[in-house]
Every structure is written in structure tokens, then in C-alpha cells.
N, C-alpha and C. Protein backbone atom coordinates (compact mmCIF):
# COMPACT_ATOMS: atom_id res chain seq x y z
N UNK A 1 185.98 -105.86 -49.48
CA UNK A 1 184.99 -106.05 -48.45
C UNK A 1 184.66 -107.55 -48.37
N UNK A 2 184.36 -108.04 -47.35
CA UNK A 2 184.01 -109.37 -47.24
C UNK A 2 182.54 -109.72 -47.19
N UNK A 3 182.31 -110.60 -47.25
CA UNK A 3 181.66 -111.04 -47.17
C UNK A 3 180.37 -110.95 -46.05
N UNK A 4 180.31 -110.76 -45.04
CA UNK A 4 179.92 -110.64 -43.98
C UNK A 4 179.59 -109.04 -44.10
N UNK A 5 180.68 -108.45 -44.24
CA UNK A 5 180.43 -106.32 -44.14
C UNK A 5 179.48 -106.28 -44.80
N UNK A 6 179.18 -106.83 -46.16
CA UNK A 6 178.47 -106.39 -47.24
C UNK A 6 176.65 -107.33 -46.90
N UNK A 7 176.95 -107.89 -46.13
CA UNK A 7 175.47 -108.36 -45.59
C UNK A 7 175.03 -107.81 -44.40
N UNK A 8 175.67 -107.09 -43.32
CA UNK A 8 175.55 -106.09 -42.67
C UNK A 8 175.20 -104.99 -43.09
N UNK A 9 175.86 -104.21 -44.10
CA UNK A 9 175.57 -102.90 -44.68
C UNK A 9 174.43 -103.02 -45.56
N UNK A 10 174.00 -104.57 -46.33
CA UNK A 10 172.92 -104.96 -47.33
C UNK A 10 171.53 -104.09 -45.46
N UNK A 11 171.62 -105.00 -44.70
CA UNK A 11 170.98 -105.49 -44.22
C UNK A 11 170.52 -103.53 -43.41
N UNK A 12 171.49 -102.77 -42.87
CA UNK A 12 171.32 -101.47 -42.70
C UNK A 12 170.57 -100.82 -43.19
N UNK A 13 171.17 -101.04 -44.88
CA UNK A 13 170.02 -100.07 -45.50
C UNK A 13 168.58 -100.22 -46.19
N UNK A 14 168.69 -101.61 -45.65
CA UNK A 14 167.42 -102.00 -45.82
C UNK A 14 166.20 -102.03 -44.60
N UNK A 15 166.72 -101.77 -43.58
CA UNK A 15 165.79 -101.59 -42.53
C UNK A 15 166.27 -100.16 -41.87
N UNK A 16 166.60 -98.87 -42.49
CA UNK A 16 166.85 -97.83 -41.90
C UNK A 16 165.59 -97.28 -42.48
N UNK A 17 165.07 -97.21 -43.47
CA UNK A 17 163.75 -96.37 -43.59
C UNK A 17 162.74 -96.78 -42.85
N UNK A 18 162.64 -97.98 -42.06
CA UNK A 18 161.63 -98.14 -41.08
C UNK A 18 162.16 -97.37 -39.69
N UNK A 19 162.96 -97.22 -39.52
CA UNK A 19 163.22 -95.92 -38.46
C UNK A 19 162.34 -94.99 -38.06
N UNK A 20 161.88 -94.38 -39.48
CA UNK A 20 161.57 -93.35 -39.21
C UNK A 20 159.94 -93.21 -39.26
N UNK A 21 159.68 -93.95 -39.37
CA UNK A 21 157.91 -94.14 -39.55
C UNK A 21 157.60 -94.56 -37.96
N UNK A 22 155.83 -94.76 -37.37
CA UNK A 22 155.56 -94.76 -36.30
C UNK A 22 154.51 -95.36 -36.44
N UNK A 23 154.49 -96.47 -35.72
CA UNK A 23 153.13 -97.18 -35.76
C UNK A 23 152.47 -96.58 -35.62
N UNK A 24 150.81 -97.07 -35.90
CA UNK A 24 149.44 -95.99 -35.72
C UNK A 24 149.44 -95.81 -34.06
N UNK A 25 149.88 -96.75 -33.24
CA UNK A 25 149.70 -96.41 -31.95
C UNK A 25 150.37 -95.44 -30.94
N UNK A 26 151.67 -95.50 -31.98
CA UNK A 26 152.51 -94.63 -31.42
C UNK A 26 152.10 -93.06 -31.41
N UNK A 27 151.27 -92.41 -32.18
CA UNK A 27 150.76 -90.97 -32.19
C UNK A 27 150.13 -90.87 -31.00
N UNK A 28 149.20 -91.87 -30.66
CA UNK A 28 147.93 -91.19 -29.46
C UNK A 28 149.02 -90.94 -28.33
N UNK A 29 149.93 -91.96 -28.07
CA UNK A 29 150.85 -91.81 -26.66
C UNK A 29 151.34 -89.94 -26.37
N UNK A 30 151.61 -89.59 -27.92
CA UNK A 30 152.15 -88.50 -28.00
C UNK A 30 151.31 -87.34 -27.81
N UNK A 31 150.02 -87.33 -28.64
CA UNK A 31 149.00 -86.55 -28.25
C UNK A 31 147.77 -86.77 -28.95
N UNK A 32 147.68 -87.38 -30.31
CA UNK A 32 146.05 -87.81 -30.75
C UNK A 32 146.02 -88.72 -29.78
N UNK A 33 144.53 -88.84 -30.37
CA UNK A 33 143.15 -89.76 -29.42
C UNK A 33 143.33 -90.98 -30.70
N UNK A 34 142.44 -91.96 -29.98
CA UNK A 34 141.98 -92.87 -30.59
C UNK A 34 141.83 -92.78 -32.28
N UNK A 35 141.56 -93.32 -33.41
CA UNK A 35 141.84 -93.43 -34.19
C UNK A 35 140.70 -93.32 -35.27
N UNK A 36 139.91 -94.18 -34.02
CA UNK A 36 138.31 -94.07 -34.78
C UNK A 36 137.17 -93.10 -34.37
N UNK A 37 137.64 -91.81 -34.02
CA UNK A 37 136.74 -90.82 -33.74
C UNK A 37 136.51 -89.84 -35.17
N UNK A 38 135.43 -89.42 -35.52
CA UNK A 38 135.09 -88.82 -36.47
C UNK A 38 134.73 -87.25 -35.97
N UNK A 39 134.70 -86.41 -36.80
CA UNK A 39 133.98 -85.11 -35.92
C UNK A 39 132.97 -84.64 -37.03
N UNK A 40 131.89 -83.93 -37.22
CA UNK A 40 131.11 -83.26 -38.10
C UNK A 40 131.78 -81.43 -37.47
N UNK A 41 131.54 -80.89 -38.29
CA UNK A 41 131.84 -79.49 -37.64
C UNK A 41 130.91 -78.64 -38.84
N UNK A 42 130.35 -77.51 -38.00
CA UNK A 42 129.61 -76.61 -37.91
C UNK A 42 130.41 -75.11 -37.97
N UNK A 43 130.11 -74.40 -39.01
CA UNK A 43 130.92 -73.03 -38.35
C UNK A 43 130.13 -71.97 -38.37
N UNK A 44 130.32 -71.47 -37.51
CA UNK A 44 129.54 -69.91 -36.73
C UNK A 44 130.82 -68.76 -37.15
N UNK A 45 129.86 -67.40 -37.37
CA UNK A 45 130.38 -65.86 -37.57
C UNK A 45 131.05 -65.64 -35.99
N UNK A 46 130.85 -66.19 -35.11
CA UNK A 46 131.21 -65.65 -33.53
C UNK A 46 132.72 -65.67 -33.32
N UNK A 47 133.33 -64.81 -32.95
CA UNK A 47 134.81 -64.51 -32.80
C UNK A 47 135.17 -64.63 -31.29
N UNK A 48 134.08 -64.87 -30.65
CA UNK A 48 134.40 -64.34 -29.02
C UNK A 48 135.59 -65.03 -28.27
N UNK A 49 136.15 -64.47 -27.46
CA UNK A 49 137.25 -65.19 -27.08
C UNK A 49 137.45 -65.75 -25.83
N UNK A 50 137.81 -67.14 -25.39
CA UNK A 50 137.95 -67.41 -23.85
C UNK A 50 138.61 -66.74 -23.11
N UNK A 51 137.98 -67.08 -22.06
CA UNK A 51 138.52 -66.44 -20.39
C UNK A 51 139.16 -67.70 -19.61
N UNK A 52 140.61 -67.33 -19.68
CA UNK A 52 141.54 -68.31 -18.97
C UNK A 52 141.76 -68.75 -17.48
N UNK A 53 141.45 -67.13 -16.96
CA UNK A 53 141.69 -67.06 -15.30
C UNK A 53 143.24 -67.87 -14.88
N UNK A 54 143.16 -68.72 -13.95
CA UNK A 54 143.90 -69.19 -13.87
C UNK A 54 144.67 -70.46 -14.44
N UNK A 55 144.19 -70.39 -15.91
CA UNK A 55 144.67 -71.51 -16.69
C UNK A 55 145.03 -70.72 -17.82
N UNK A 56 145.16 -71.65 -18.90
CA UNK A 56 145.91 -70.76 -20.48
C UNK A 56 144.73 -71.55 -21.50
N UNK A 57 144.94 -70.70 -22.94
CA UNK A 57 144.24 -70.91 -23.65
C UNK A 57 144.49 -70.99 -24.59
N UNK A 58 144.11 -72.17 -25.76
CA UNK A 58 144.82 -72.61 -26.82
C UNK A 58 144.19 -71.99 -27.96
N UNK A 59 144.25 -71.23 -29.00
CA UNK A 59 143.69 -71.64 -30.41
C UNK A 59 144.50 -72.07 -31.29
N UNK A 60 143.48 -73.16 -32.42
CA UNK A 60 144.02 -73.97 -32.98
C UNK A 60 143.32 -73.30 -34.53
N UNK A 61 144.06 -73.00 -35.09
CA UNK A 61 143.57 -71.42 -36.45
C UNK A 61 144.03 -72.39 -37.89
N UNK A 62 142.75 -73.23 -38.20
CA UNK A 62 142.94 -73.63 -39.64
C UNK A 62 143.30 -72.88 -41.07
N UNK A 63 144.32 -72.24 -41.68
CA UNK A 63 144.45 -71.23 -42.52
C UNK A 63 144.77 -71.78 -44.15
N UNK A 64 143.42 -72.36 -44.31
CA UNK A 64 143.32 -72.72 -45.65
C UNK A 64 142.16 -72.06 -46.24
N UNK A 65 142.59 -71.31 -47.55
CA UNK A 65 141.65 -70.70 -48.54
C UNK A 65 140.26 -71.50 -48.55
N UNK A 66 138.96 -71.11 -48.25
CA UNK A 66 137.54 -71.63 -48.85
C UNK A 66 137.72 -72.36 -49.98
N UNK A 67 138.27 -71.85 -51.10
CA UNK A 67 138.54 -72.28 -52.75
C UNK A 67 138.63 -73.48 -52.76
N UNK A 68 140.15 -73.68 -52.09
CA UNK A 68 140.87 -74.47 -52.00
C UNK A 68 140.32 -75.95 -51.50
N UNK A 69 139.86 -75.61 -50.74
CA UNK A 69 139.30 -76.57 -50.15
C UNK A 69 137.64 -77.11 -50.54
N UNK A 70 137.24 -76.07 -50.84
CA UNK A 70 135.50 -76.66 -51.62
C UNK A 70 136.10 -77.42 -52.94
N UNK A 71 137.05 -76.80 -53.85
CA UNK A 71 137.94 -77.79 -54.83
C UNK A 71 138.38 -78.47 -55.30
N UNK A 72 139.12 -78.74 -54.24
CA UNK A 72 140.66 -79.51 -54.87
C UNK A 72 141.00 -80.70 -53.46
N UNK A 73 140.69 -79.82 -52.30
CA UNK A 73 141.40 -80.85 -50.93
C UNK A 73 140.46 -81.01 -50.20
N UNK A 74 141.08 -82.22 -49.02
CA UNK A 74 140.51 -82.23 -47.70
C UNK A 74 140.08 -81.18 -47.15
N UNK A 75 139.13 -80.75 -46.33
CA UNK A 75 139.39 -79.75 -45.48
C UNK A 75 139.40 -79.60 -43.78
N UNK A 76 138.68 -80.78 -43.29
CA UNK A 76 138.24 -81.29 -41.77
C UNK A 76 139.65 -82.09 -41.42
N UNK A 77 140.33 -81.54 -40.28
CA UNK A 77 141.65 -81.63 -39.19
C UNK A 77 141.39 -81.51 -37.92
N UNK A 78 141.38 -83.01 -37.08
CA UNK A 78 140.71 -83.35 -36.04
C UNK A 78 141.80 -82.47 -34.57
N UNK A 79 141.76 -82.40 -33.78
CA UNK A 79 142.72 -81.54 -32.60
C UNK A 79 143.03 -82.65 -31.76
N UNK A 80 143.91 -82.95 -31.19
CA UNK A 80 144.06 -84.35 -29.73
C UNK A 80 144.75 -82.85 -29.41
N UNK A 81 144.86 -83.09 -28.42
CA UNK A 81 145.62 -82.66 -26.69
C UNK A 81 145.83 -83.91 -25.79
N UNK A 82 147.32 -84.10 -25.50
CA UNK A 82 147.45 -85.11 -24.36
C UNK A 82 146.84 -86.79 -24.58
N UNK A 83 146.39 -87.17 -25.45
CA UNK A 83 145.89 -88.38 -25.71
C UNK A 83 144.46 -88.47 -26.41
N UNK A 84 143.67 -86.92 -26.19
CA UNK A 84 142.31 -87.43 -26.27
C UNK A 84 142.11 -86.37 -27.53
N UNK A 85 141.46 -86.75 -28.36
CA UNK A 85 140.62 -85.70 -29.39
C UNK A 85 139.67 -85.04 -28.59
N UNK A 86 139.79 -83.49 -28.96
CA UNK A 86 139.43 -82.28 -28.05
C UNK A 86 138.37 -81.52 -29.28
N UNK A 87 138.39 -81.43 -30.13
CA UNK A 87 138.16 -80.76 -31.49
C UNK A 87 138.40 -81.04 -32.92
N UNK A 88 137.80 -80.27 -34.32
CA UNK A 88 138.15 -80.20 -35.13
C UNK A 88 137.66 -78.87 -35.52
N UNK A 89 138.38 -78.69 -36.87
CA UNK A 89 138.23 -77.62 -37.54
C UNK A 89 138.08 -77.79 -38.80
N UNK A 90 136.75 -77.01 -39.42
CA UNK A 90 137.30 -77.78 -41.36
C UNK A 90 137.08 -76.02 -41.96
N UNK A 91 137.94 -75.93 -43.27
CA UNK A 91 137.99 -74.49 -43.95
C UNK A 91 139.08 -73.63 -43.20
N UNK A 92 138.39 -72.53 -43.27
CA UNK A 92 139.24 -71.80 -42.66
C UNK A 92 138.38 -71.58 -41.18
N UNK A 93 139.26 -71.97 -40.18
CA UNK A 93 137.88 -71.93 -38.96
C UNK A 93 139.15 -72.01 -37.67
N UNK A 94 138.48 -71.96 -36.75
CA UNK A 94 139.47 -71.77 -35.17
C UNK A 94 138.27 -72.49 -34.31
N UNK A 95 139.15 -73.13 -33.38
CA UNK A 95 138.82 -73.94 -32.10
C UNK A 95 139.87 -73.54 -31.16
N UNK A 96 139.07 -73.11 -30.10
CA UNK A 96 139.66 -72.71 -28.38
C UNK A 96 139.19 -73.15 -27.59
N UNK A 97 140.17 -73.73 -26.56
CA UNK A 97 139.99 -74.58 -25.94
C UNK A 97 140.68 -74.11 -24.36
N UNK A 98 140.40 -74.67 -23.00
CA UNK A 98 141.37 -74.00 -22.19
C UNK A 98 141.91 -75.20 -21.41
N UNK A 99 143.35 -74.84 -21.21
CA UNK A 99 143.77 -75.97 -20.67
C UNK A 99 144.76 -75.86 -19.37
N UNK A 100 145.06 -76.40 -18.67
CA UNK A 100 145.83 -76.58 -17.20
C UNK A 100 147.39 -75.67 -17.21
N UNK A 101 147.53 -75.26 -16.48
CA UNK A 101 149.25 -74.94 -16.69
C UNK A 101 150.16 -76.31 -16.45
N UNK A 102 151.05 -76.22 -17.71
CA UNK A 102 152.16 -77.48 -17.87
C UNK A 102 152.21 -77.38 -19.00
N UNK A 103 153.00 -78.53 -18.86
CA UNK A 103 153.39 -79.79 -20.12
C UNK A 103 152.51 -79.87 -21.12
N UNK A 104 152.34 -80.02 -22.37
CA UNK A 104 150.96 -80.37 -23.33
C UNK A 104 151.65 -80.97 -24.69
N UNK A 105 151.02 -81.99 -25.11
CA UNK A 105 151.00 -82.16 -26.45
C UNK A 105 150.08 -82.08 -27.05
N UNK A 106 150.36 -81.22 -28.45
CA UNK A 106 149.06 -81.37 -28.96
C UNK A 106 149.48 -82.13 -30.86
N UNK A 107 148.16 -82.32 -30.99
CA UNK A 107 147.94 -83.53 -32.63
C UNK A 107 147.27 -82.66 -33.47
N UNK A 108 147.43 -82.63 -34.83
CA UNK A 108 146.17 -82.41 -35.72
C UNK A 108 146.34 -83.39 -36.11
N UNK A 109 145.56 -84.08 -37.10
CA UNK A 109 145.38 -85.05 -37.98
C UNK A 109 143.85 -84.92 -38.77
N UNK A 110 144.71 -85.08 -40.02
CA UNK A 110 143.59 -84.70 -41.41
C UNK A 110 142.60 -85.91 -41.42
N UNK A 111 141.05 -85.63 -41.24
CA UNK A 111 139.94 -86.59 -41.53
C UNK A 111 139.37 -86.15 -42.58
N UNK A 112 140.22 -87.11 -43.40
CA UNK A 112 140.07 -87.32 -44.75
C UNK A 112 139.32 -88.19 -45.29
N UNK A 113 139.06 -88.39 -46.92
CA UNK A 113 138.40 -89.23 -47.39
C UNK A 113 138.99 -90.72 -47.79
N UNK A 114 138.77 -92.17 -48.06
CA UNK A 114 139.75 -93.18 -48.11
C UNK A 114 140.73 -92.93 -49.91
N UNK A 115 140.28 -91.75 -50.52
CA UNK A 115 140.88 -91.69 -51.49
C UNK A 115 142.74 -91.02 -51.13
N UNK A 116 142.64 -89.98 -50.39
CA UNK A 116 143.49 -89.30 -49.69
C UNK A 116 144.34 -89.81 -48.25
N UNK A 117 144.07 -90.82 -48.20
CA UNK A 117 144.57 -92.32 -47.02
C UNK A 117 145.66 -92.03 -47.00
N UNK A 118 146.75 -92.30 -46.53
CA UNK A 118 146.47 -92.05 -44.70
C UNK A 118 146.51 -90.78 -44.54
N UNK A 119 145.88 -90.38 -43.44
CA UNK A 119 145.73 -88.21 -43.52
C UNK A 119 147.44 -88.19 -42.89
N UNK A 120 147.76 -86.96 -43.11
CA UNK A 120 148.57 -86.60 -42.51
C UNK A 120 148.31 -86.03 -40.90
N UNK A 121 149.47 -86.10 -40.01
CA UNK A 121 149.51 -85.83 -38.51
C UNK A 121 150.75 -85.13 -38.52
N UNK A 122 150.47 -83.90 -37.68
CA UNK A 122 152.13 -83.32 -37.30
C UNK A 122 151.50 -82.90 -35.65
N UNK A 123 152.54 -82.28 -35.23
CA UNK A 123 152.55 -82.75 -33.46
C UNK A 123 153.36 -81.44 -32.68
N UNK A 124 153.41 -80.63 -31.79
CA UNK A 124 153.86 -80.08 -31.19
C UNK A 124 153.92 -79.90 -29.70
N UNK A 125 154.40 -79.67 -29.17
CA UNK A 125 154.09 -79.17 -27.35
C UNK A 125 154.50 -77.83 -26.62
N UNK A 126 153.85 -77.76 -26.02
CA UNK A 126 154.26 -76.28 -25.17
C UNK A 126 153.90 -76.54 -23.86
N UNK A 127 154.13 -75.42 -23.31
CA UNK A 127 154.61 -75.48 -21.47
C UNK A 127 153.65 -74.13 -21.60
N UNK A 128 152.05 -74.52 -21.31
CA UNK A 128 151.50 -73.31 -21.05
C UNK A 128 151.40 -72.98 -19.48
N UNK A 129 150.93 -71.54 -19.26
CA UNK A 129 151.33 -70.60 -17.96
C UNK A 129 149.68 -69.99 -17.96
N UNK A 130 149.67 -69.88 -16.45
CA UNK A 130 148.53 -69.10 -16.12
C UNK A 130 147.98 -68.26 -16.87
N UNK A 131 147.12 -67.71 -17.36
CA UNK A 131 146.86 -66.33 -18.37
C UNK A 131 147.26 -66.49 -19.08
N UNK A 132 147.79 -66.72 -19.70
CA UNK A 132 148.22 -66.92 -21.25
C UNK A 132 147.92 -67.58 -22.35
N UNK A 133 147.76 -67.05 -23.84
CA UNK A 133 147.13 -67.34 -24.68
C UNK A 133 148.14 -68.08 -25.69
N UNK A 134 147.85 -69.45 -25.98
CA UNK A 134 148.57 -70.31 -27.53
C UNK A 134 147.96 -69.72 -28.93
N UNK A 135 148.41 -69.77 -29.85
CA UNK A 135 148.27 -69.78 -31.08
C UNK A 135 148.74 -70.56 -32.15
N UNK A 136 148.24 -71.69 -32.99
CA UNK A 136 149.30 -72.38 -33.68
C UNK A 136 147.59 -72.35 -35.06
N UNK A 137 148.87 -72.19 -36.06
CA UNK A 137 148.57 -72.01 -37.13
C UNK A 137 148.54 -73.41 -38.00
N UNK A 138 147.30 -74.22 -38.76
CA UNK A 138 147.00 -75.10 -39.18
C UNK A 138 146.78 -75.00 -40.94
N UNK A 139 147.89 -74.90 -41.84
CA UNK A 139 147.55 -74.94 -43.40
C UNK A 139 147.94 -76.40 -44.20
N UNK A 140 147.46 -76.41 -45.08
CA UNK A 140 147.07 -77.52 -46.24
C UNK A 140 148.27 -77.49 -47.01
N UNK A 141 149.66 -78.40 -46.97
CA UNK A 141 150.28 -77.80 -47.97
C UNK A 141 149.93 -79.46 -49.09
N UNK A 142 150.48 -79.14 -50.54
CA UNK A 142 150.03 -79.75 -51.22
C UNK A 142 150.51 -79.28 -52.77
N UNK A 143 149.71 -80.20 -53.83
CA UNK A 143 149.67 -80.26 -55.24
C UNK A 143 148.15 -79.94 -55.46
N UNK A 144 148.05 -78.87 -56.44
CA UNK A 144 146.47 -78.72 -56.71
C UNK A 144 146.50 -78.00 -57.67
N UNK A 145 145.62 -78.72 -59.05
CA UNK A 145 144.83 -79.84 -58.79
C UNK A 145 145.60 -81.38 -58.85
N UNK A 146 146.38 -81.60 -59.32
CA UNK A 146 147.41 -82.58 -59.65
C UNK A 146 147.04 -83.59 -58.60
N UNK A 147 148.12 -84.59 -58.25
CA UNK A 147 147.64 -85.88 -57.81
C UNK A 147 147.31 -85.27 -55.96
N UNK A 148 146.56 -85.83 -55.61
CA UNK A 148 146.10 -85.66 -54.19
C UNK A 148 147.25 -85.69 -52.88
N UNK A 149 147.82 -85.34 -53.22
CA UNK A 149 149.03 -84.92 -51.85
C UNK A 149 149.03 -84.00 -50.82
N UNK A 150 148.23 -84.37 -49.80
CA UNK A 150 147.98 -83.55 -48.70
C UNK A 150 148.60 -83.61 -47.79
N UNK A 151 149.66 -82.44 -47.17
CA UNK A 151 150.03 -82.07 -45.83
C UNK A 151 149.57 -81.51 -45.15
N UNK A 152 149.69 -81.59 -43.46
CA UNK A 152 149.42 -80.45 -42.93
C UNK A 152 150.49 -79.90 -42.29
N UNK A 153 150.75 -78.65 -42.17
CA UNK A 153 151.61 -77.84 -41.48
C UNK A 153 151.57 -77.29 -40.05
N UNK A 154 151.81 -77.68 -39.25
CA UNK A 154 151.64 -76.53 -38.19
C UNK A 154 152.66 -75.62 -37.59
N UNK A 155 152.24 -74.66 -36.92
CA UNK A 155 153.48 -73.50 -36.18
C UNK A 155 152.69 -72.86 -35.44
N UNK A 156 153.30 -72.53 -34.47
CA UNK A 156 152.66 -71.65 -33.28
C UNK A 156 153.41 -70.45 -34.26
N UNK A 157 152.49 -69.27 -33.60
CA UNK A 157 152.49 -68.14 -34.22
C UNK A 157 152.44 -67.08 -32.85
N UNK A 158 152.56 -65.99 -33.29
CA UNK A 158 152.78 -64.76 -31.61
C UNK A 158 151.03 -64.46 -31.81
N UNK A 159 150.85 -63.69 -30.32
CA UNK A 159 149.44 -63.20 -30.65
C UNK A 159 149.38 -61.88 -31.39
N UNK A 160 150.17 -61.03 -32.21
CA UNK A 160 149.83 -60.51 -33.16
C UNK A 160 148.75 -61.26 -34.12
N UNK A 161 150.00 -62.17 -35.02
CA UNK A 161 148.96 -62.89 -36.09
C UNK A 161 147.89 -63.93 -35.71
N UNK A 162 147.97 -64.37 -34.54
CA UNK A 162 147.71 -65.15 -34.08
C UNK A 162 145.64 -63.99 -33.82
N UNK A 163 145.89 -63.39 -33.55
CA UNK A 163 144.28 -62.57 -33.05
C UNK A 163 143.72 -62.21 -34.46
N UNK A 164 144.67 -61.69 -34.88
CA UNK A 164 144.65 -61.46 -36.44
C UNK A 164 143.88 -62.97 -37.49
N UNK A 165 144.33 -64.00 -37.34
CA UNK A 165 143.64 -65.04 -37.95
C UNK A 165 142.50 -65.42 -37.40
N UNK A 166 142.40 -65.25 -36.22
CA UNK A 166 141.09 -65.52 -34.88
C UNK A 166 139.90 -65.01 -35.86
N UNK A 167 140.26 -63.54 -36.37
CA UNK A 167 139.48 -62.12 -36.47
C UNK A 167 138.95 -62.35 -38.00
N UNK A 168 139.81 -63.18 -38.59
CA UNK A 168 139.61 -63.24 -40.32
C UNK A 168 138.95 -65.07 -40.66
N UNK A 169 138.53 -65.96 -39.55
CA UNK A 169 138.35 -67.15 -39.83
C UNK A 169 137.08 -67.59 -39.01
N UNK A 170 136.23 -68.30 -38.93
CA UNK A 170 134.74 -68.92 -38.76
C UNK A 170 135.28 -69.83 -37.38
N UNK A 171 134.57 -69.54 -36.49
CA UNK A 171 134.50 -70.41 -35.20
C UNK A 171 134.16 -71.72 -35.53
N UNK A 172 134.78 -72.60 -35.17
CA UNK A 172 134.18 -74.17 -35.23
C UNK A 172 133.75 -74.80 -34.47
N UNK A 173 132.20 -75.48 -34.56
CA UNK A 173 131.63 -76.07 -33.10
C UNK A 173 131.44 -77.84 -33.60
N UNK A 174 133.03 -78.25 -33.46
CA UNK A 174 133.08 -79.94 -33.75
C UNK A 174 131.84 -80.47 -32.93
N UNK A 175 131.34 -81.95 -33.88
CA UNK A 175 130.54 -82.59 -32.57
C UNK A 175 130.50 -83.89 -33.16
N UNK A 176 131.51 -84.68 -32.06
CA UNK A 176 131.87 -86.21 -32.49
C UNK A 176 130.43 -86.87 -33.16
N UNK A 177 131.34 -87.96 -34.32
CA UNK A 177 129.97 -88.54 -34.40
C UNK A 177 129.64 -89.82 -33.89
């Protein structure tokens, strides 16, 4: 190899793990909000469910153990839709929301403490339809009690489990601070 290949290939694998990372700005484009919004959240026994009419309706179903979370982890995971923070949820808790037929992205991102820095963000989208109900499922994955390694997971789920977690988790009434 010459000389030259081997400072090319030096030079590859030294700037290929920045590939894959994303500036902080790059998330909101996708679907979080701003960066510096905080939420307090409140949770209520009320299960009731929105009325879509001619739009669709999202829940966003936090499914982390009480334990777990009074314990060991984070528990408050802020919601963006489309650019803007819409919600949060902390424990085990659900936020519904109703939104337009189309295109959507949506954000969680963990508002965490500066010990647990930087929270984790994962990201999805769907093409919601008139009447129709979303479901995406929000858990904590991790090490516990061991060193503080917090993920979050998400997946849309069918409305089987999806009503089913609605039915077994605390309504959340975020309110920026």
C-alpha cells in the first residue's frame, strides 16, 4: 500500500463514526421542538378517550414499571409532533392528542436529570387517516441499578394492546414550565 491509500483509509475511519450522530438541531427538523422546553406532569385515574371525527388520534403509552422508575431511572419523556413539543408523560402514563390527516413525525425525548445527560430521543412517522386511532408504545430500556444507562424505546403497537395499555396506565396532564 502506498503511501497516500493508507492516509485515505487512516483518514475514513476516522471520520466515519461522525456519520452517524446528529447535531442537536437536526432532531427538531425531524419532529422534537425546541430544546429548552421543560414539562411538569400531573397524572389523573381518567381513561377517557378522544373523539377524532374527521381527524385521527394519537396515544403516546409510557410502559415503564412505577418501581422502576421511583428507583433506579428517569421517568418524564417529553412528545414533539412535527417540530413542536405537544406533551409529556412520566411513569407509567398516556397522552392523546388529535391530529390532521397526513404525514407526521413524531419525537420522544427523555427529560432527564444533568447526571443522566444527554436523554435519549428515538423518532417515528405515520400517515394518519380520518377516524383512526395511533398507538406507540414508550419503555425505559437500561442497566438497573448499575451505571445509569437510559434508553428509550418506541413501537407503534395495534389497538388491541394498544387500549389495553390506555386501560392499565394514569392519564398525563403535561404543563410546560
Amino acid at each position: 500500500m502506498n503511501r497516500y491509500t493508507s492516509l485515505i483509509m487512516l483518514l475514513c475511519l476516522c471520520t466515519w463514526p461522525a456519520y452517524g450522530h446528529q447535531s442537536p438541531g437536526a432532531a427538531k427538523t425531524i419532529g422534537c421542538g425546541s430544546g429548552n422546553v421543560k414539562f411538569d406532569v400531573a397524572l389523573k385515574h381518567t381513561n377517557g378517550t378522544l373523539n377524532a371525527d374527521s381527524n385521527a388520534v394519537v396515544y403516546v403509552i409510557q410502559d415503564v414499571p412505577n418501581l422502576i422508575t421511583d428507583r433506579f431511572a428517569p421517568s418524564t419523556s417529553k412528545i414533539g409532533l412535527d417540530g413542536k413539543w405537544v406533551g409529556a408523560n412520566k411513569r407509567r402514563s398516556h397522552f392523546g392528542f388529535v391530529v390532521t390527516p397526513g404525514e407526521h413525525h413524531l419525537c420522544i425525548s427523555g427529560q432527564w436529570s444533568a447526571m443522566q445527560e444527554p436523554p435519549s430521543t428515538v423518532l417515528d412517522s405515520f400517515a394518519a387517516q380520518p377516524g383512526h386511532s395511533y398507538y406507540f408504545r414508550v419503555r425505559l430500556l437500561g442497566s438497573f441499578p448499575g451505571p445509569h444507562t437510559f434508553v428509550l424505546d418506541l413501537q407503534p403497537v395495534d389497538a388491541d394492546e394498544g387500549e389495553f395499555l390506555l386501560n392499565t396506565s394514569m392519564t398525563s396532564e403535561p404543563h410546560p414550565r
